[in-house]
C-alpha atoms as a PDB file:
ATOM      1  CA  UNK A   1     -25.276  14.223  29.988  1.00  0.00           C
ATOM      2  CA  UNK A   2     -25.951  11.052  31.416  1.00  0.00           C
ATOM      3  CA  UNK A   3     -23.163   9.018  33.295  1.00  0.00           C
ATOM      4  CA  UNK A   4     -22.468   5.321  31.412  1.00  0.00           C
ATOM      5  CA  UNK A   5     -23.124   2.142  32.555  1.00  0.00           C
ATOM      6  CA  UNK A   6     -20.274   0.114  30.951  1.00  0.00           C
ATOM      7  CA  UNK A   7     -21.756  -3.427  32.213  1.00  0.00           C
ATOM      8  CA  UNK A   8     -25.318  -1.992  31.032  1.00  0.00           C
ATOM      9  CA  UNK A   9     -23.338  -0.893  27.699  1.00  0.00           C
ATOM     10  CA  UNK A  10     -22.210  -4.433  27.297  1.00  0.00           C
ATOM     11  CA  UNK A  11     -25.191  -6.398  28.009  1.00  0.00           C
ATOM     12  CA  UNK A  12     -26.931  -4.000  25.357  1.00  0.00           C
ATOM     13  CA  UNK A  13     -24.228  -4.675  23.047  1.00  0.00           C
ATOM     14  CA  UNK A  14     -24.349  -8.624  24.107  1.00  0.00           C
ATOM     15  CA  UNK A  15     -28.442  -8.689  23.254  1.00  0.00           C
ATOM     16  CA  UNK A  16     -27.893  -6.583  19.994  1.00  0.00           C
ATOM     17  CA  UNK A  17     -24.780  -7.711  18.647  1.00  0.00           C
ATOM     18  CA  UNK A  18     -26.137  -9.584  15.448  1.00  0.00           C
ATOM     19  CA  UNK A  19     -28.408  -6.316  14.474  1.00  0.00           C
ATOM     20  CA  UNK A  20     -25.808  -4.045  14.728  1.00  0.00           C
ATOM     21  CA  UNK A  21     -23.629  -6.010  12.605  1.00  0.00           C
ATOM     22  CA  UNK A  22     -26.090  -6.926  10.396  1.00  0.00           C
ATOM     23  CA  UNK A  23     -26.779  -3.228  10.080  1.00  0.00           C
ATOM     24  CA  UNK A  24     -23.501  -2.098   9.513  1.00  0.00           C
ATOM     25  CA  UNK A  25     -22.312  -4.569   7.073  1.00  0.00           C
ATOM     26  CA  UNK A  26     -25.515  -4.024   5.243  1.00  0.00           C
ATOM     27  CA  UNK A  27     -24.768   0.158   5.383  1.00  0.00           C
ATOM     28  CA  UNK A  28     -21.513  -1.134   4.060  1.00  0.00           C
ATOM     29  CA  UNK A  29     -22.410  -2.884   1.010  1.00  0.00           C
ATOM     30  CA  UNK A  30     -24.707  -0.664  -0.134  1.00  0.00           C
ATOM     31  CA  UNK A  31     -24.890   2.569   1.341  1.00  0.00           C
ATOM     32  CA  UNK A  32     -27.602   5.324   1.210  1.00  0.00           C
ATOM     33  CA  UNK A  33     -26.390   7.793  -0.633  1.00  0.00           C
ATOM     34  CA  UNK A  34     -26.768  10.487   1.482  1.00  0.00           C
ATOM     35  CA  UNK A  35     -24.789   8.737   4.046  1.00  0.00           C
ATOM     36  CA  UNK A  36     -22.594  11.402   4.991  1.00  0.00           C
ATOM     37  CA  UNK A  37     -25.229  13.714   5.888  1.00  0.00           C
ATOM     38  CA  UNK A  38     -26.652  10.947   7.917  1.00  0.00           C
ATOM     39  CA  UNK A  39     -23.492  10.463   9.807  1.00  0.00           C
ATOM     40  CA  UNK A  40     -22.669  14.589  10.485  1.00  0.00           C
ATOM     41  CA  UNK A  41     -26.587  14.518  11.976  1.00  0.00           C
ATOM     42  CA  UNK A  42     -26.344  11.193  13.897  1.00  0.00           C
ATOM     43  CA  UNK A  43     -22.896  12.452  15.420  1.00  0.00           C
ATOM     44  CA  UNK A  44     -24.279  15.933  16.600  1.00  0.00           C
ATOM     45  CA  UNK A  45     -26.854  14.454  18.554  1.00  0.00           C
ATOM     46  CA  UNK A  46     -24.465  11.626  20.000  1.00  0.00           C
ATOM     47  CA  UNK A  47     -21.993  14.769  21.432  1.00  0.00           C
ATOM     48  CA  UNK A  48     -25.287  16.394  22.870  1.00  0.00           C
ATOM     49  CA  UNK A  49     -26.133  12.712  24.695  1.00  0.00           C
ATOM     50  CA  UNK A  50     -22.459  11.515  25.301  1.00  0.00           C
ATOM     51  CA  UNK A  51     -19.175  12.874  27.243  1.00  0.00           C
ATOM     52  CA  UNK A  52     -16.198  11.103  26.743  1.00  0.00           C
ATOM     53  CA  UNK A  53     -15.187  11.769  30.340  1.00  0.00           C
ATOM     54  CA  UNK A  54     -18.056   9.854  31.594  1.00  0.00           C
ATOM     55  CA  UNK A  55     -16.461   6.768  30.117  1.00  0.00           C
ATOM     56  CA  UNK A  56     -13.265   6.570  28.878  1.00  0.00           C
ATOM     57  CA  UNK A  57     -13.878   2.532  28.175  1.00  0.00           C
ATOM     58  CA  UNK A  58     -11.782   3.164  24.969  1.00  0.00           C
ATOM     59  CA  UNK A  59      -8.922   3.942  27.545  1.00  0.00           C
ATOM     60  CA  UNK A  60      -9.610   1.222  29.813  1.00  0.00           C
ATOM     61  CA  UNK A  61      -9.802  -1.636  27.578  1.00  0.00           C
ATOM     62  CA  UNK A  62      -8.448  -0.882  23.914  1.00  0.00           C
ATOM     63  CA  UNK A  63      -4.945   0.729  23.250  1.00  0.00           C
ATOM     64  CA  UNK A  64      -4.318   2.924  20.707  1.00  0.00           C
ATOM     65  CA  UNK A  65      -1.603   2.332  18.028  1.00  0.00           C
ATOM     66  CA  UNK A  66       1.569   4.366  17.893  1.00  0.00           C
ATOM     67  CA  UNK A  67       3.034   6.027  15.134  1.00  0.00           C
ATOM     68  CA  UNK A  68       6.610   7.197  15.145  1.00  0.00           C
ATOM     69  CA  UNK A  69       5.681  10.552  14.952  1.00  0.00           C
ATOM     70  CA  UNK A  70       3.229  10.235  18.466  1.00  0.00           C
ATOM     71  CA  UNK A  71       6.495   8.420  19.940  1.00  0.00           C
ATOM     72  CA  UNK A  72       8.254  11.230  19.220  1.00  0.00           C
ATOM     73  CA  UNK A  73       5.971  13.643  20.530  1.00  0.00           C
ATOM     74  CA  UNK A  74       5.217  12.107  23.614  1.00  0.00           C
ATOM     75  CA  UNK A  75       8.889  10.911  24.647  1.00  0.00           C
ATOM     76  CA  UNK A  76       9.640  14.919  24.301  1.00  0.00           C
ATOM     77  CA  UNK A  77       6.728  15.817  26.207  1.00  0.00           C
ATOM     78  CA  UNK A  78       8.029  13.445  29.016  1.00  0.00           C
ATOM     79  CA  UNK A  79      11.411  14.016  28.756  1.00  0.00           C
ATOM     80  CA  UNK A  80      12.169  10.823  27.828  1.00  0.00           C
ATOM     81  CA  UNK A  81      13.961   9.384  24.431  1.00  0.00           C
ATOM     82  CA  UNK A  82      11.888   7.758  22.121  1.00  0.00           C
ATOM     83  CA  UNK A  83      13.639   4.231  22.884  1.00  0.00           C
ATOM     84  CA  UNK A  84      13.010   4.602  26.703  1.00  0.00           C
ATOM     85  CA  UNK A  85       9.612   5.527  25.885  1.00  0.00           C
ATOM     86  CA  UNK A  86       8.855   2.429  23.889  1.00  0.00           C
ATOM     87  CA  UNK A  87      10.767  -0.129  26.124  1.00  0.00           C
ATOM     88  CA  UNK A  88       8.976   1.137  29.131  1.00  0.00           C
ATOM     89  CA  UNK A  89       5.224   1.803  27.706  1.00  0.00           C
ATOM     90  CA  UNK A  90       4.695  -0.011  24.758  1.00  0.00           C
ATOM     91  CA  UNK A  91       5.263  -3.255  22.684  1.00  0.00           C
ATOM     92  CA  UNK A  92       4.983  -4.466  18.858  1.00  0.00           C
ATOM     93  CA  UNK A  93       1.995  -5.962  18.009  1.00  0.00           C
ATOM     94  CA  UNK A  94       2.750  -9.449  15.577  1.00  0.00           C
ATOM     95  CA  UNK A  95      -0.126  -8.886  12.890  1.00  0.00           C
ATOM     96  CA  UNK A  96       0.329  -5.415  12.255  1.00  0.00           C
ATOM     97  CA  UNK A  97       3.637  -4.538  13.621  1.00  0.00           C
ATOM     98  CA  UNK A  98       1.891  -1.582  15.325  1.00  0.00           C
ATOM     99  CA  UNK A  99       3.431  -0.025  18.773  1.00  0.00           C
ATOM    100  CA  UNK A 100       0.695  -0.946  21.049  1.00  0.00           C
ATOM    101  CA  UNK A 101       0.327  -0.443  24.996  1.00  0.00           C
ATOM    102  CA  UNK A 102       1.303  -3.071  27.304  1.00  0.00           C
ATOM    103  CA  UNK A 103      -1.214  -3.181  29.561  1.00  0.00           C
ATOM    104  CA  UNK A 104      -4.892  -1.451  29.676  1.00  0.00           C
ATOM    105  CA  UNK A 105      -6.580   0.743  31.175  1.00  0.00           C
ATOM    106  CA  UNK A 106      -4.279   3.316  29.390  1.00  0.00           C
ATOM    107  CA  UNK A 107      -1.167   4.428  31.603  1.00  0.00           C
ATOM    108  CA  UNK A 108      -2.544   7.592  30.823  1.00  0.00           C
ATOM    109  CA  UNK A 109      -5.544   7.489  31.635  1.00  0.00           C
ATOM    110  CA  UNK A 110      -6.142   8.848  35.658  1.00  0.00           C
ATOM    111  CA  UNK A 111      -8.963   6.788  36.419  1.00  0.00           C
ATOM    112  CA  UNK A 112     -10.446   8.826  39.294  1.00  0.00           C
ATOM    113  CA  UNK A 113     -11.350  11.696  36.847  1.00  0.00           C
ATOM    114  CA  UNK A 114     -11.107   9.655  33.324  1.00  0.00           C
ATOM    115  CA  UNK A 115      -8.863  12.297  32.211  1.00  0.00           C
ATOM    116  CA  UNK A 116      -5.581  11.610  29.805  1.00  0.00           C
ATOM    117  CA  UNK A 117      -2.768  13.145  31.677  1.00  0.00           C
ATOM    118  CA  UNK A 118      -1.094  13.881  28.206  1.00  0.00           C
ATOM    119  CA  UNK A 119      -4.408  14.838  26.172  1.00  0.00           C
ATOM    120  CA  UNK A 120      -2.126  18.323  24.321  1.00  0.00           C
ATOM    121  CA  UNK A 121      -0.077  15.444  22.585  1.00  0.00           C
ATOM    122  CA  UNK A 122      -2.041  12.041  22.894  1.00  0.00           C
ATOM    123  CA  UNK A 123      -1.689   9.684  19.857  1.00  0.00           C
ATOM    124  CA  UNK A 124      -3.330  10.441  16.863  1.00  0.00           C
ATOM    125  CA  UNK A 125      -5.586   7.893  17.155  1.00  0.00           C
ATOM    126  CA  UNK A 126      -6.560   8.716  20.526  1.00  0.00           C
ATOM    127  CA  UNK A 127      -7.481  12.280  19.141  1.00  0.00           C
ATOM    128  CA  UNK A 128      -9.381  10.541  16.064  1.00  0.00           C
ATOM    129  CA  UNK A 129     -11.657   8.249  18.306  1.00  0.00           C
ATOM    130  CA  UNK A 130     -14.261   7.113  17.514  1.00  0.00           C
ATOM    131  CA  UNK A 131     -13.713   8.232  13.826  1.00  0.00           C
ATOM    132  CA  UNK A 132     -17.049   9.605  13.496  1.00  0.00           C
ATOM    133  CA  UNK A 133     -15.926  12.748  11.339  1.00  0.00           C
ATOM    134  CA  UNK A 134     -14.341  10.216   8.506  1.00  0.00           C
ATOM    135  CA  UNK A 135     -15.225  10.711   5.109  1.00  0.00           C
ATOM    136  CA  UNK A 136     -16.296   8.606   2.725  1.00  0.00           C
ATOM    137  CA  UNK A 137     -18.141   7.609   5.923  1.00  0.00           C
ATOM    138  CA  UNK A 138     -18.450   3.973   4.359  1.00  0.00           C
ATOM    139  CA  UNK A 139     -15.015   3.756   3.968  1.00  0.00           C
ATOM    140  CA  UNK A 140     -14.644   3.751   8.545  1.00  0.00           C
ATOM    141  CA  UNK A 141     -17.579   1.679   9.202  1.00  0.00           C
ATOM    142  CA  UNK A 142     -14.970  -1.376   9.818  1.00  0.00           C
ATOM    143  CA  UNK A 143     -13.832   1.009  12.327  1.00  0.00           C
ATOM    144  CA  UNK A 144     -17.322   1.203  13.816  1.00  0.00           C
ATOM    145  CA  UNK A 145     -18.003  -2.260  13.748  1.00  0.00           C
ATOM    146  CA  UNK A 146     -14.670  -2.892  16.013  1.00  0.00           C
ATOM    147  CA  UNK A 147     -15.892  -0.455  18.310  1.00  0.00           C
ATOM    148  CA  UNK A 148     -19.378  -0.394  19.345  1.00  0.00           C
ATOM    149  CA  UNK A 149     -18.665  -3.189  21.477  1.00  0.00           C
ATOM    150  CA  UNK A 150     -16.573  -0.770  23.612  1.00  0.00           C
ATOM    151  CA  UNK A 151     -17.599   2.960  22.493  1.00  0.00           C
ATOM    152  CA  UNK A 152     -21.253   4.216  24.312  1.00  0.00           C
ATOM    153  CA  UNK A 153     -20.942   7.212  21.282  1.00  0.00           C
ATOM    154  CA  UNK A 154     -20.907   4.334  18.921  1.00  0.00           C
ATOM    155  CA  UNK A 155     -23.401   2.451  19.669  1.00  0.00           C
ATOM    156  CA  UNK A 156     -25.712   5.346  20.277  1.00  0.00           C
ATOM    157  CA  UNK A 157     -24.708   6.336  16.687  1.00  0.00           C
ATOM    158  CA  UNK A 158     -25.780   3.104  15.015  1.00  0.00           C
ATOM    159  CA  UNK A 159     -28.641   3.917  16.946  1.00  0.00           C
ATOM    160  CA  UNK A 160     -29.601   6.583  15.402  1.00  0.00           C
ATOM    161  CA  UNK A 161     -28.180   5.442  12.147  1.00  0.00           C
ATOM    162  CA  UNK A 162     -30.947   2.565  12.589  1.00  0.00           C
ATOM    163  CA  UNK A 163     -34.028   4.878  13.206  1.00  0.00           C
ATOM    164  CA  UNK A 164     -33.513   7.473  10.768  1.00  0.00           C
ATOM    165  CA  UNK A 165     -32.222   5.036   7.474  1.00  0.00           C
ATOM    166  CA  UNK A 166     -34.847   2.654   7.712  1.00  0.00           C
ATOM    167  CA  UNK A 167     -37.184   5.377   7.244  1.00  0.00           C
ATOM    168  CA  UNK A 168     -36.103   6.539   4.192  1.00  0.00           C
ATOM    169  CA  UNK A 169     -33.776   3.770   2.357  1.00  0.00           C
ATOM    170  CA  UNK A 170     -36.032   0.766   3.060  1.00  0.00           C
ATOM    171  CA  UNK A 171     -38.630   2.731   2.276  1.00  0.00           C
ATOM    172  CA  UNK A 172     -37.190   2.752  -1.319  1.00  0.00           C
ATOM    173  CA  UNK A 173     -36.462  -0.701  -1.258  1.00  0.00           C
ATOM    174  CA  UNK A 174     -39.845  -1.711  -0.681  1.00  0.00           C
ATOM    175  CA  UNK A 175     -41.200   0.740  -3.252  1.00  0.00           C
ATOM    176  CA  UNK A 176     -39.283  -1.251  -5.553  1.00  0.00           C
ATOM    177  CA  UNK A 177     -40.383  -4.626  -4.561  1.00  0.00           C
ATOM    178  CA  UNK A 178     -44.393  -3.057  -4.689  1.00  0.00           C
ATOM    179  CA  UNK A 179     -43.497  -1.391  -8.079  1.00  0.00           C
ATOM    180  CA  UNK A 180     -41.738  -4.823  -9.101  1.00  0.00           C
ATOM    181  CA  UNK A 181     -45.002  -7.152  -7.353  1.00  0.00           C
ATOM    182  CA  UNK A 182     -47.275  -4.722  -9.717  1.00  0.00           C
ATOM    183  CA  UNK A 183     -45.357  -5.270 -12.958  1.00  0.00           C
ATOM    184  CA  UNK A 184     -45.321  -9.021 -12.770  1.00  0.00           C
ATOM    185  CA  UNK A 185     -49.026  -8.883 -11.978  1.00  0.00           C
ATOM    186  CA  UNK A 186     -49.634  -6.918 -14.642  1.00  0.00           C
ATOM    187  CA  UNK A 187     -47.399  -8.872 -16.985  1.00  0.00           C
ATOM    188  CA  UNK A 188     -49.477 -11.899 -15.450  1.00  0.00           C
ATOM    189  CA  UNK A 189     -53.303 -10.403 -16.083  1.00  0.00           C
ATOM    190  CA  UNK A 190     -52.012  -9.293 -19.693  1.00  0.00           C
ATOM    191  CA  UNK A 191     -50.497 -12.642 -20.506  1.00  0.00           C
ATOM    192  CA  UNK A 192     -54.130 -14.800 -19.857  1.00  0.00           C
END
């Protein structure tokens, strides 16, 4: 697996930005409707391409959000209550009144070997990222959307998402157009 290039990551992202979203709102609004299989492809070929521990950007510059339950978990695991925990780790985030870190990269994260030094109980949403395995997979591309600025996995997945739908779902739309084109010239020729 290759190592990543997080300012090469973001000047990719930077040129591309518009296409991907374009892309993924457009897979949003009207989805191919073998989408799924699409995404369970894409994302086997991203985990042959991509480590996670070759990154870890999600750890250095997002934070996760903290459900009572992960509080819980993790204060035990460190021996700490879930109060002390919060006051000394996290804060409450205004919009969504989500538990949030204070301060990125990740106090977790050990930055030498991109490791999380409590991966056996990290946050759900650490353990979720970067949602590929989500079903209805239209239902997460949001998700996506906020990520691929940050993720190397996502990106590559919209990648691949890009090559392999435009072969077969604009291929359909354009059949239509042609079969539509015909029908008005033939409408047209008959109407003389």
């Amino acid at each position: 697996m290759n190592s990543i290039h997080l300012k090469r990551l973001k000047k990719n992202f930077d040129l591309r930005r518009k296409s991907y979203r374009y892309f993924i709102t457009r897979i949003e609004s009207k989805p191919p409707a073998n989408l799924d299989n699409l995404m369970e492809h894409a994302e086997k070929e991203v985990w042959q391409e991509v480590s996670c521990l070759s990154c870890a950007n999600c750890c250095k510059v997002m934070s996760p959000t903290y459900t009572t339950a992960d509080i819980k978990r993790i204060s035990a695991h460190l021996g700490m209550r879930p109060k002390d925990f919060k006051e000394k780790w996290l804060y409450r985030e205004k919009k969504n009144n989500d538990w949030m870190n204070r301060s990125q990269p990740c106090q977790f994260l050990d930055l030498s070997t991109n490791m999380c030094s409590i991966y056996e109980v990290r946050p759900a949403d650490c353990a979720d990222f970067p949602h590929f395995h989500r079903r209805p997979s239209t239902d997460y591309f949001y998700i996506h959307k906020q990520n691929i600025e940050y993720c190397p996995a996502t990106m590559l997945l919209v990648e691949k998402l890009k090559a392999s739908i435009p072969a077969q779902y604009l291929a359909a739309n354009r059949l239509s157009v042609v079969n539509e084109i015909s029908v008005n010239s033939n409408e047209d020729e008959s109407g003389r």
